[in-house]
Protein backbone atom coordinates (compact mmCIF):
# COMPACT_ATOMS: atom_id res chain seq x y z
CA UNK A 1 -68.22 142.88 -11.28
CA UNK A 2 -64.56 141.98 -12.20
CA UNK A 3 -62.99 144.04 -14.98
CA UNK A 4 -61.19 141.99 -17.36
CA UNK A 5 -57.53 142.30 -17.70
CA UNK A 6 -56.01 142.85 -21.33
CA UNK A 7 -52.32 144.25 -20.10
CA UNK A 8 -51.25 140.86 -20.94
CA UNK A 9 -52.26 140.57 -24.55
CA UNK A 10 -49.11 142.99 -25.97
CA UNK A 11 -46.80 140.21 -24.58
CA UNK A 12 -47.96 137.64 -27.50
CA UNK A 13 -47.80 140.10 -30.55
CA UNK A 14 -46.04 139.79 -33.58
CA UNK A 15 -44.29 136.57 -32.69
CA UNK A 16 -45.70 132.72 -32.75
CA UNK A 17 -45.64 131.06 -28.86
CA UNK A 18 -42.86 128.32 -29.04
CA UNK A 19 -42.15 127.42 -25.16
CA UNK A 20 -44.63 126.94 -23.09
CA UNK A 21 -45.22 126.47 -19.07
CA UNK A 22 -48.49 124.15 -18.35
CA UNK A 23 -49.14 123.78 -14.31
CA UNK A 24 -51.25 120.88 -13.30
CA UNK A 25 -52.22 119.48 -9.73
CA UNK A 26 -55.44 117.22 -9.78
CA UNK A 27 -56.37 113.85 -11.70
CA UNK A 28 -58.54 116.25 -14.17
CA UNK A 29 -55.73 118.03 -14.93
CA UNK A 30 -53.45 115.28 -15.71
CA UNK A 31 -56.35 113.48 -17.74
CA UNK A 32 -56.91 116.73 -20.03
CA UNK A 33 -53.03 117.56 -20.01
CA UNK A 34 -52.71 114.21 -22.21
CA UNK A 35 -54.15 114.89 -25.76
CA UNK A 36 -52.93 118.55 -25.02
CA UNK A 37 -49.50 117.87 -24.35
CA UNK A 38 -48.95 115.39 -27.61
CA UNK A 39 -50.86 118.29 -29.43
CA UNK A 40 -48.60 120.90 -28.81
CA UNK A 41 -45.43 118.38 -29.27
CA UNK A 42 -46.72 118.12 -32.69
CA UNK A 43 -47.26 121.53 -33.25
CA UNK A 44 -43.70 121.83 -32.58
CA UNK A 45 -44.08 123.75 -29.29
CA UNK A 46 -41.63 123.04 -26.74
CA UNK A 47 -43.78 122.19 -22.59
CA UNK A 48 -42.34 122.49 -19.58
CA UNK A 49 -44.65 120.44 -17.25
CA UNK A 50 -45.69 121.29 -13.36
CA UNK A 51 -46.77 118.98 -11.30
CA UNK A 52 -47.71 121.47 -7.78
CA UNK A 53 -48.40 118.01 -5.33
CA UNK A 54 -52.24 118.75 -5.11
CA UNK A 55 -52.87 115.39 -5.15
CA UNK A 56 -50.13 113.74 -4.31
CA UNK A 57 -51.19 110.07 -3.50
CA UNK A 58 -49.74 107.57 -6.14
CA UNK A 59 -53.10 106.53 -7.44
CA UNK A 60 -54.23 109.75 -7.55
CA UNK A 61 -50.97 111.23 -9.42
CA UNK A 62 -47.83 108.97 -10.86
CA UNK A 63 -50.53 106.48 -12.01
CA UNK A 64 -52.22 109.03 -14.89
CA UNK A 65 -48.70 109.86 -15.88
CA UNK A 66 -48.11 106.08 -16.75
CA UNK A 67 -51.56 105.48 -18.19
CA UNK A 68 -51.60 108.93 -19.99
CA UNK A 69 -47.95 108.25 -21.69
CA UNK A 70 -47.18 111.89 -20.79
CA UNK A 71 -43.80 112.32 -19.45
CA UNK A 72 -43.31 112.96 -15.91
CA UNK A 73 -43.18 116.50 -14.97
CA UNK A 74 -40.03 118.88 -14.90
CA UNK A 75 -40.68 119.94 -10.98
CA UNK A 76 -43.14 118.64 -8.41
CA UNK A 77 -43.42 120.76 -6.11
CA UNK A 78 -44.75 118.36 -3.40
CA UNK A 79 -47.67 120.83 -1.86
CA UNK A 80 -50.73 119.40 -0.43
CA UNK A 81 -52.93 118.77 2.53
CA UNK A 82 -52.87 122.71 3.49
CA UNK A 83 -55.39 125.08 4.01
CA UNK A 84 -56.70 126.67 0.35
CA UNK A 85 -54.79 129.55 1.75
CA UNK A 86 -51.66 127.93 2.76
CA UNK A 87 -51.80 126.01 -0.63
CA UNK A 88 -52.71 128.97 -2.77
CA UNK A 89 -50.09 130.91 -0.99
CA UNK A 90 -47.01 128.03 -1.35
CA UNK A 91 -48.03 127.22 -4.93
CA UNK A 92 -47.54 131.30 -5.89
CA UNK A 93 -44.19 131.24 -4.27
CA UNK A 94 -42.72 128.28 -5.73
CA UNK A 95 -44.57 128.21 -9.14
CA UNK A 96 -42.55 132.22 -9.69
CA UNK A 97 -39.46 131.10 -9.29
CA UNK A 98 -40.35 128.18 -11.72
CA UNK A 99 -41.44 130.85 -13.74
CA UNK A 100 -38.63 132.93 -13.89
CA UNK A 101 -36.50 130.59 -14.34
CA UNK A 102 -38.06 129.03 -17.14
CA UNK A 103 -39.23 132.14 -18.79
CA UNK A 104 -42.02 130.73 -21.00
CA UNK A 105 -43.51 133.01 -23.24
CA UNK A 106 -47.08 131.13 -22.42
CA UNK A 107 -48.49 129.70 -19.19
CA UNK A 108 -51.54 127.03 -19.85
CA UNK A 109 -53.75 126.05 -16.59
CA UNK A 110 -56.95 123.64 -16.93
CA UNK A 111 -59.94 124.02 -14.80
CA UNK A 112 -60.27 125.26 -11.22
CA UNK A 113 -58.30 124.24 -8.97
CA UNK A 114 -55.77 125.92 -6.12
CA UNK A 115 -53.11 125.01 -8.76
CA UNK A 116 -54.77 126.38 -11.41
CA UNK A 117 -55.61 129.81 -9.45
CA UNK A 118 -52.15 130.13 -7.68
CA UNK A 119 -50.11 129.48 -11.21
CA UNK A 120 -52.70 132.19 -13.06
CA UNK A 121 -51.65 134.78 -10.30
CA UNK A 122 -47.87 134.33 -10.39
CA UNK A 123 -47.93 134.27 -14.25
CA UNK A 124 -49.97 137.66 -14.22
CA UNK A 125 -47.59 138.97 -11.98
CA UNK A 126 -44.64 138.39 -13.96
CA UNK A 127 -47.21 139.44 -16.87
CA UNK A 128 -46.70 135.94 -18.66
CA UNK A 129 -49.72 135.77 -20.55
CA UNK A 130 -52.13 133.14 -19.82
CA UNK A 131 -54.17 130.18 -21.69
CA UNK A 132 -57.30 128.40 -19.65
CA UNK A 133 -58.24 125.14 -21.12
CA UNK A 134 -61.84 124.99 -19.58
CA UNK A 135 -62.83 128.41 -19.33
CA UNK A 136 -66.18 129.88 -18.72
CA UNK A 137 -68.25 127.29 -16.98
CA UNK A 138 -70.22 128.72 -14.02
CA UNK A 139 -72.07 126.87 -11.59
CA UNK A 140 -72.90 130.53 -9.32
CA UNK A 141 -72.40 129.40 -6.45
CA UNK A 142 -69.16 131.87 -4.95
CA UNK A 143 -69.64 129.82 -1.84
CA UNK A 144 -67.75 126.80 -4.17
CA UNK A 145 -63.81 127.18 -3.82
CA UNK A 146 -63.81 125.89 -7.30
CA UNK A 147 -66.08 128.59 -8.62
CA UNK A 148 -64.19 131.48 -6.82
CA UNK A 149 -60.76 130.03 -8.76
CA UNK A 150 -62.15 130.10 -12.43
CA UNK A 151 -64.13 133.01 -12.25
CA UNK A 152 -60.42 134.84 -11.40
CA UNK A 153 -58.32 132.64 -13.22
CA UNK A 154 -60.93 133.58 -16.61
CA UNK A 155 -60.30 137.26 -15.79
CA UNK A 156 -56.81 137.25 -15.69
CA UNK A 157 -56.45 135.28 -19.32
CA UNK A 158 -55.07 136.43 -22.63
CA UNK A 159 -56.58 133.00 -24.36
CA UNK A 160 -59.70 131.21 -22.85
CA UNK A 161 -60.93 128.01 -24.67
CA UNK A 162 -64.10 127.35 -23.44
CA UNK A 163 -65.79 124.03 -24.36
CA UNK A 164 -69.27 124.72 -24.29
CA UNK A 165 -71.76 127.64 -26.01
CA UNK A 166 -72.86 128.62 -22.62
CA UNK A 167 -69.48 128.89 -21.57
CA UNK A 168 -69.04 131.56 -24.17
CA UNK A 169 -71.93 133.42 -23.36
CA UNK A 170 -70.94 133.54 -19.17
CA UNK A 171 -67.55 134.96 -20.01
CA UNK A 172 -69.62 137.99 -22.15
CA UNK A 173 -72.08 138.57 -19.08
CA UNK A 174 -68.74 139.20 -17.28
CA UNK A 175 -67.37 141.30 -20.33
CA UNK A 176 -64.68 139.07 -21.89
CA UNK A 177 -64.97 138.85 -25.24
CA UNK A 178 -61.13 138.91 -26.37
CA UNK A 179 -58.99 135.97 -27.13
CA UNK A 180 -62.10 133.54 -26.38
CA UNK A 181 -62.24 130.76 -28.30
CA UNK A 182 -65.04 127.41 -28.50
CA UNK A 183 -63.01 124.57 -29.16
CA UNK A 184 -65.21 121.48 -27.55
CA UNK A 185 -64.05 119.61 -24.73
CA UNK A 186 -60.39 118.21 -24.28
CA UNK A 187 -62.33 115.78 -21.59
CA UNK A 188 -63.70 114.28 -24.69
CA UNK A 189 -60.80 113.86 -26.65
CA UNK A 190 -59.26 111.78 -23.31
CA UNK A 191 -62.25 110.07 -22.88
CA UNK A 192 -62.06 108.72 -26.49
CA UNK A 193 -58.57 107.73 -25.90
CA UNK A 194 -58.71 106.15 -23.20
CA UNK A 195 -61.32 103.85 -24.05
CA UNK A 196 -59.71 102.32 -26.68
CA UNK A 197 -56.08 101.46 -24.31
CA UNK A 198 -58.72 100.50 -21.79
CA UNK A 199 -59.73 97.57 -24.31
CA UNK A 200 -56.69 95.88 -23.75
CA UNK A 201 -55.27 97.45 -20.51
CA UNK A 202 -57.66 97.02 -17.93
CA UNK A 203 -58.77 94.46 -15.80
CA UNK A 204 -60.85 96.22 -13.53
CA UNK A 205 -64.08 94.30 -14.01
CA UNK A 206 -62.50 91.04 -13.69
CA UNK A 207 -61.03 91.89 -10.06
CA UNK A 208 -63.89 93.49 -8.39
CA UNK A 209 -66.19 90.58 -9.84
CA UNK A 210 -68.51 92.80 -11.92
CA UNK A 211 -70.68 91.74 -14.82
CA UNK A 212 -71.28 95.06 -17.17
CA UNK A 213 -74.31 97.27 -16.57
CA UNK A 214 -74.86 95.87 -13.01
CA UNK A 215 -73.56 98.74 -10.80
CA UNK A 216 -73.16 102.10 -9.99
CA UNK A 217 -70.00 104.31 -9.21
CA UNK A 218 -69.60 106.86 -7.05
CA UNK A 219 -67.02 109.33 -6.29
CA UNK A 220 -67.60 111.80 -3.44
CA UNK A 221 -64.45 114.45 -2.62
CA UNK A 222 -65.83 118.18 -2.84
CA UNK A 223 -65.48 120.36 0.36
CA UNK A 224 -69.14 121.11 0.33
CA UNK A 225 -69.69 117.42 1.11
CA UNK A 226 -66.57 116.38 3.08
CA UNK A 227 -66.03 119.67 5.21
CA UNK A 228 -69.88 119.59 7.32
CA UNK A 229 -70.05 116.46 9.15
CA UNK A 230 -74.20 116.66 8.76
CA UNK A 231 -73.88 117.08 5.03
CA UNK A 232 -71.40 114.40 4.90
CA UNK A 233 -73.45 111.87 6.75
CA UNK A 234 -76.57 112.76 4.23
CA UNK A 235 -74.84 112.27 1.33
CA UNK A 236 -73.50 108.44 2.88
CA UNK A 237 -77.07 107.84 3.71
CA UNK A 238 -78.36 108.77 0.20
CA UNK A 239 -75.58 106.05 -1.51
CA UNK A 240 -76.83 103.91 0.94
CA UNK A 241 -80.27 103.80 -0.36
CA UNK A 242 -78.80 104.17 -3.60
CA UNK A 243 -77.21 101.06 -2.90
CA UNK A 244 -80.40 99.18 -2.24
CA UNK A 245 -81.15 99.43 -5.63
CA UNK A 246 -77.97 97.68 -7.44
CA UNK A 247 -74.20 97.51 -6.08
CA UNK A 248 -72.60 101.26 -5.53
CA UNK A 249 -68.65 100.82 -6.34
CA UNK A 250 -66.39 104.02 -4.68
CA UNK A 251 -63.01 104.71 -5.63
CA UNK A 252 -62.35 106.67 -2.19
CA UNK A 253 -60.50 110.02 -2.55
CA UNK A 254 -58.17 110.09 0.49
CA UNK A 255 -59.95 113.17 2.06
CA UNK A 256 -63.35 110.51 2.09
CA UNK A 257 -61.64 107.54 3.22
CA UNK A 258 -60.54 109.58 6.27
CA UNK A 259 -63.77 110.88 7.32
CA UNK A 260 -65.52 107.44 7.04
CA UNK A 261 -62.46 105.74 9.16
CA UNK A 262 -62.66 108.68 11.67
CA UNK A 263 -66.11 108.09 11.96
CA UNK A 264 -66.24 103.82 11.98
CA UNK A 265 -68.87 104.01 9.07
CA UNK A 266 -69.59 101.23 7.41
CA UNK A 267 -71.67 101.47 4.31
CA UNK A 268 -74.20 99.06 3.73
CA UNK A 269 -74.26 98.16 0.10
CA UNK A 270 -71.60 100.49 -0.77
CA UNK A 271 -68.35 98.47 -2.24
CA UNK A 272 -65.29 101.21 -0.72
CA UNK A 273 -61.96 100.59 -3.06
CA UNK A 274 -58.90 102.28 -3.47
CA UNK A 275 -58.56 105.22 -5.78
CA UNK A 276 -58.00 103.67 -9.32
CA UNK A 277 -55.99 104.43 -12.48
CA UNK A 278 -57.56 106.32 -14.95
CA UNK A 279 -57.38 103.65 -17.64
CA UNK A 280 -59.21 101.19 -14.89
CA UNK A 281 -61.91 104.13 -13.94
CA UNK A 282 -62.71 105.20 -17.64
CA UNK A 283 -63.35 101.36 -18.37
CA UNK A 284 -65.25 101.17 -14.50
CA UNK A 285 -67.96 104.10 -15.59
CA UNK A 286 -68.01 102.81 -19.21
CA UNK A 287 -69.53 99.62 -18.44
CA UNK A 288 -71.30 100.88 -15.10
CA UNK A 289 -75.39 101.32 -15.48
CA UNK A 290 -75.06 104.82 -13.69
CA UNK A 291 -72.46 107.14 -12.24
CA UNK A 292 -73.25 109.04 -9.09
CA UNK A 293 -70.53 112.04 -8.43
CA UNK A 294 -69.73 115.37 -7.27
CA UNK A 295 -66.84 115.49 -9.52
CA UNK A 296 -67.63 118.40 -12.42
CA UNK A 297 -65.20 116.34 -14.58
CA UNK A 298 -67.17 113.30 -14.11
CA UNK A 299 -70.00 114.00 -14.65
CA UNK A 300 -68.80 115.81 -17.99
CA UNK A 301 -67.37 111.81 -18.54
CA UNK A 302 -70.47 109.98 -17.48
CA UNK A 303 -72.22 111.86 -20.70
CA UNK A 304 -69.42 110.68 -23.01
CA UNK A 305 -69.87 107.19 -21.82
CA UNK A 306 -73.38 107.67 -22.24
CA UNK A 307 -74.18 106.58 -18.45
CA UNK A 308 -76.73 108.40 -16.73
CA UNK A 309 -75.24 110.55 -14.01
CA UNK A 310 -76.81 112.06 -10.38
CA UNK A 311 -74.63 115.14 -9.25
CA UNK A 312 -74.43 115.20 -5.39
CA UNK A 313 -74.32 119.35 -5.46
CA UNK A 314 -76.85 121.78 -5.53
CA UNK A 315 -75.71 122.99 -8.80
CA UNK A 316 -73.60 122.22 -11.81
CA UNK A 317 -71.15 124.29 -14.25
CA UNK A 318 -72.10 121.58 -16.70
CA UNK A 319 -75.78 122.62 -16.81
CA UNK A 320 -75.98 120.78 -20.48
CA UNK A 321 -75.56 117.95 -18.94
CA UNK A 322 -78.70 118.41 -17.08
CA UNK A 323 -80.52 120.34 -20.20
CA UNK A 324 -79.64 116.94 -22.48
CA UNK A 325 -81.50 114.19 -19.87
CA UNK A 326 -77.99 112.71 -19.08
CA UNK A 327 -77.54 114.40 -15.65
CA UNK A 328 -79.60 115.02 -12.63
CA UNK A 329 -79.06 117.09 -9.38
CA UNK A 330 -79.60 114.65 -6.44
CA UNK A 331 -82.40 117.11 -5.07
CA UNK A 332 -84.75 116.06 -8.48
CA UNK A 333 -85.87 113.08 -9.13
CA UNK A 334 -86.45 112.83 -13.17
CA UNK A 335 -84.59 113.48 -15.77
CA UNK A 336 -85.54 115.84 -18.92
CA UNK A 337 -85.51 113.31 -22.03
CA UNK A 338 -82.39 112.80 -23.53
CA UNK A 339 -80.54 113.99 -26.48
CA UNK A 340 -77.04 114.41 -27.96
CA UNK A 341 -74.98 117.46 -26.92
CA UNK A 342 -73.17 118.83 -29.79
CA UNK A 343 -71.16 121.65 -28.06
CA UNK A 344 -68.31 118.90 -26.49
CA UNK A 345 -67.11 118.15 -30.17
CA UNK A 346 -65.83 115.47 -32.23
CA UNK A 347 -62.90 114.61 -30.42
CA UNK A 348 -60.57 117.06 -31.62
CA UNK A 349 -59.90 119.66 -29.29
CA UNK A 350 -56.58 119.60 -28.36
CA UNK A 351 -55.64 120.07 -31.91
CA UNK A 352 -57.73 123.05 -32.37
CA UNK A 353 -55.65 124.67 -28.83
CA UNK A 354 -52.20 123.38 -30.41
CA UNK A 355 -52.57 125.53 -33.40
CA UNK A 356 -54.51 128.70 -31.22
CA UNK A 357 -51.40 128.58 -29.30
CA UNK A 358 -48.83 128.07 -31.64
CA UNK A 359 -50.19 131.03 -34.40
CA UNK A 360 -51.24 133.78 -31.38
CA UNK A 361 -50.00 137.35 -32.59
């Protein structure tokens, strides 16, 4: 088992964190850097913002910026469409010497990404302690690349806000205890904002011609569905039958929409689009009648929409999900009945982090 490192935890002593460095990379990242990022402004800490490329495709990216009102980051440093170790590897480089040349007494990641795992390593080297928005979900499955980055990342944190109950308790199976705090879900706190700019913002519905509660949407991108060409084509076949129930709508993540042009398929029932703003795909899944997704952030939203959900993985880190009758692993076929889960919060997370940040000693 990994032994949690504390060498950090002197470096935040007997002083409140002012400046801080926050790395993002991935459409999750930018959705949950939103309420964070006016949080801490108003907490009167000073963020320099990191955008590492990850996704780097407008409507994956500069779009969430706009629709987030965030400001656009301090450095992009434009890396993407490597190898995880390529990408890990170029990230570290480049995010050190943003580092050091920032000096921030405070790094914040979110989630598990390359960006989150290569910025947690350079800060640790240059023994910048480290806050993970996220921390402590597990699906246990090391074979995941996602699982493999926030299992690490978790270890090598001086503050870990974890938004579930069962998030707290993985990180004490793994014997971090320190500087862990339960502060609900930042997702949520998006989610909730988002919805109400939506209102008046998006037109979504109106172009693709749908009538509310009529459709699905589906978002497919994870390695362990793109990278096998057998798994690939199963999952395809399954929205296809999915499909022959009600309309399936799929924002295509560019990684999908190559595989299905390399291959000529042609989905029957299965509407392919463009990836959307975030505005446009909050108010897509709000009024869908299901959500179908191997996105862990998704299917974290799906709940807070109150849409049934069908996870195209063989696990989850959001096992509540399941647990609460909202989610279902595309291997079952019922879900348990449903109830309310309490752990996400009222909305207020990224106040709660603002102030853990601001008063750490």
């Amino acid at each position: 088992m990994l032994q949690h490192v504390d060498y950090q935890r002197h470096q935040t002593a007997s002083k409140v964190v002012k400046r801080v460095l926050t790395v993002v990379g991935a459409r999750p990242q930018f959705i949950k850097a939103g309420p964070v990022s006016r949080a801490l402004a108003a907490a009167g800490i000073s963020e320099t913002l990191v955008h590492t490329g990850q996704h780097f495709d407008p409507l994956m990216s500069d779009v969430f910026f706009d629709d987030l009102d965030i400001p656009k980051p301090a450095y992009n440093l434009e890396i993407n469409s490597l190898s995880h170790g390529a990408m890990t590897g170029r990230m570290l480089e480049k995010l050190e010497q943003v580092m050091i040349t920032e000096a921030p007494e405070m790094l914040i990641v979110y989630g598990d990404t390359n960006s989150t795992l290569a910025a947690a390593l350079a800060a640790a080297k240059l023994h910048i302690p480290i806050a993970h928005i996220e921390a402590g979900p597990r699906s246990f499955d090391r074979t995941s690349p996602e699982e493999v980055n926030r299992v690490i990342v978790d270890h090598l944190s001086a503050l870990l806000f974890c938004p579930t109950a069962s998030s707290v308790e993985n990180l004490k199976k793994e014997g971090i205890s320190r500087g862990v705090h339960a502060v609900g879900d930042v997702m949520f706190d998006a989610t909730l904002a988002a919805i109400e700019r939506a209102k008046d913002r998006s037109g979504i519905l109106e172009r693709l011609g749908l009538s509310p509660k009529s459709y699905t949407v589906a978002t497919v991108h994870r390695e362990e569905n793109t990278a096998d060409p057998e798994r690939f084509s199963n999952v395809m076949a399954w929205l296809e039958r999915a499909a022959e129930q009600q309309p399936v709508i799929m924002p295509t993540h560019p990684r999908t929409k190559k595989l299905l042009e390399a291959r000529g398929m042609k989905l029957k029932g299965v509407q392919v689009i463009e990836p959307v703003g975030y505005l446009d795909m909050a108010w897509l899944v709000h009024h869908a009648k299901s959500m179908v997704t191997d996105s862990g952030g998704l299917q974290k939203e799906a709940y807070f929409h109150r849409v049934p959900c069908v996870t195209l993985l063989e696990g989850t880190e959001w096992p509540e999900t399941i647990d609460a009758g909202w989610n279902r692993l595309w291997t079952s076929q019922d879900y348990a009945p449903q109830r309310e889960i309490s752990d996400y919060g009222i909305g207020n997370c990224a106040e709660k982090i603002a102030e853990i940040v601001r008063a750490t000693v």
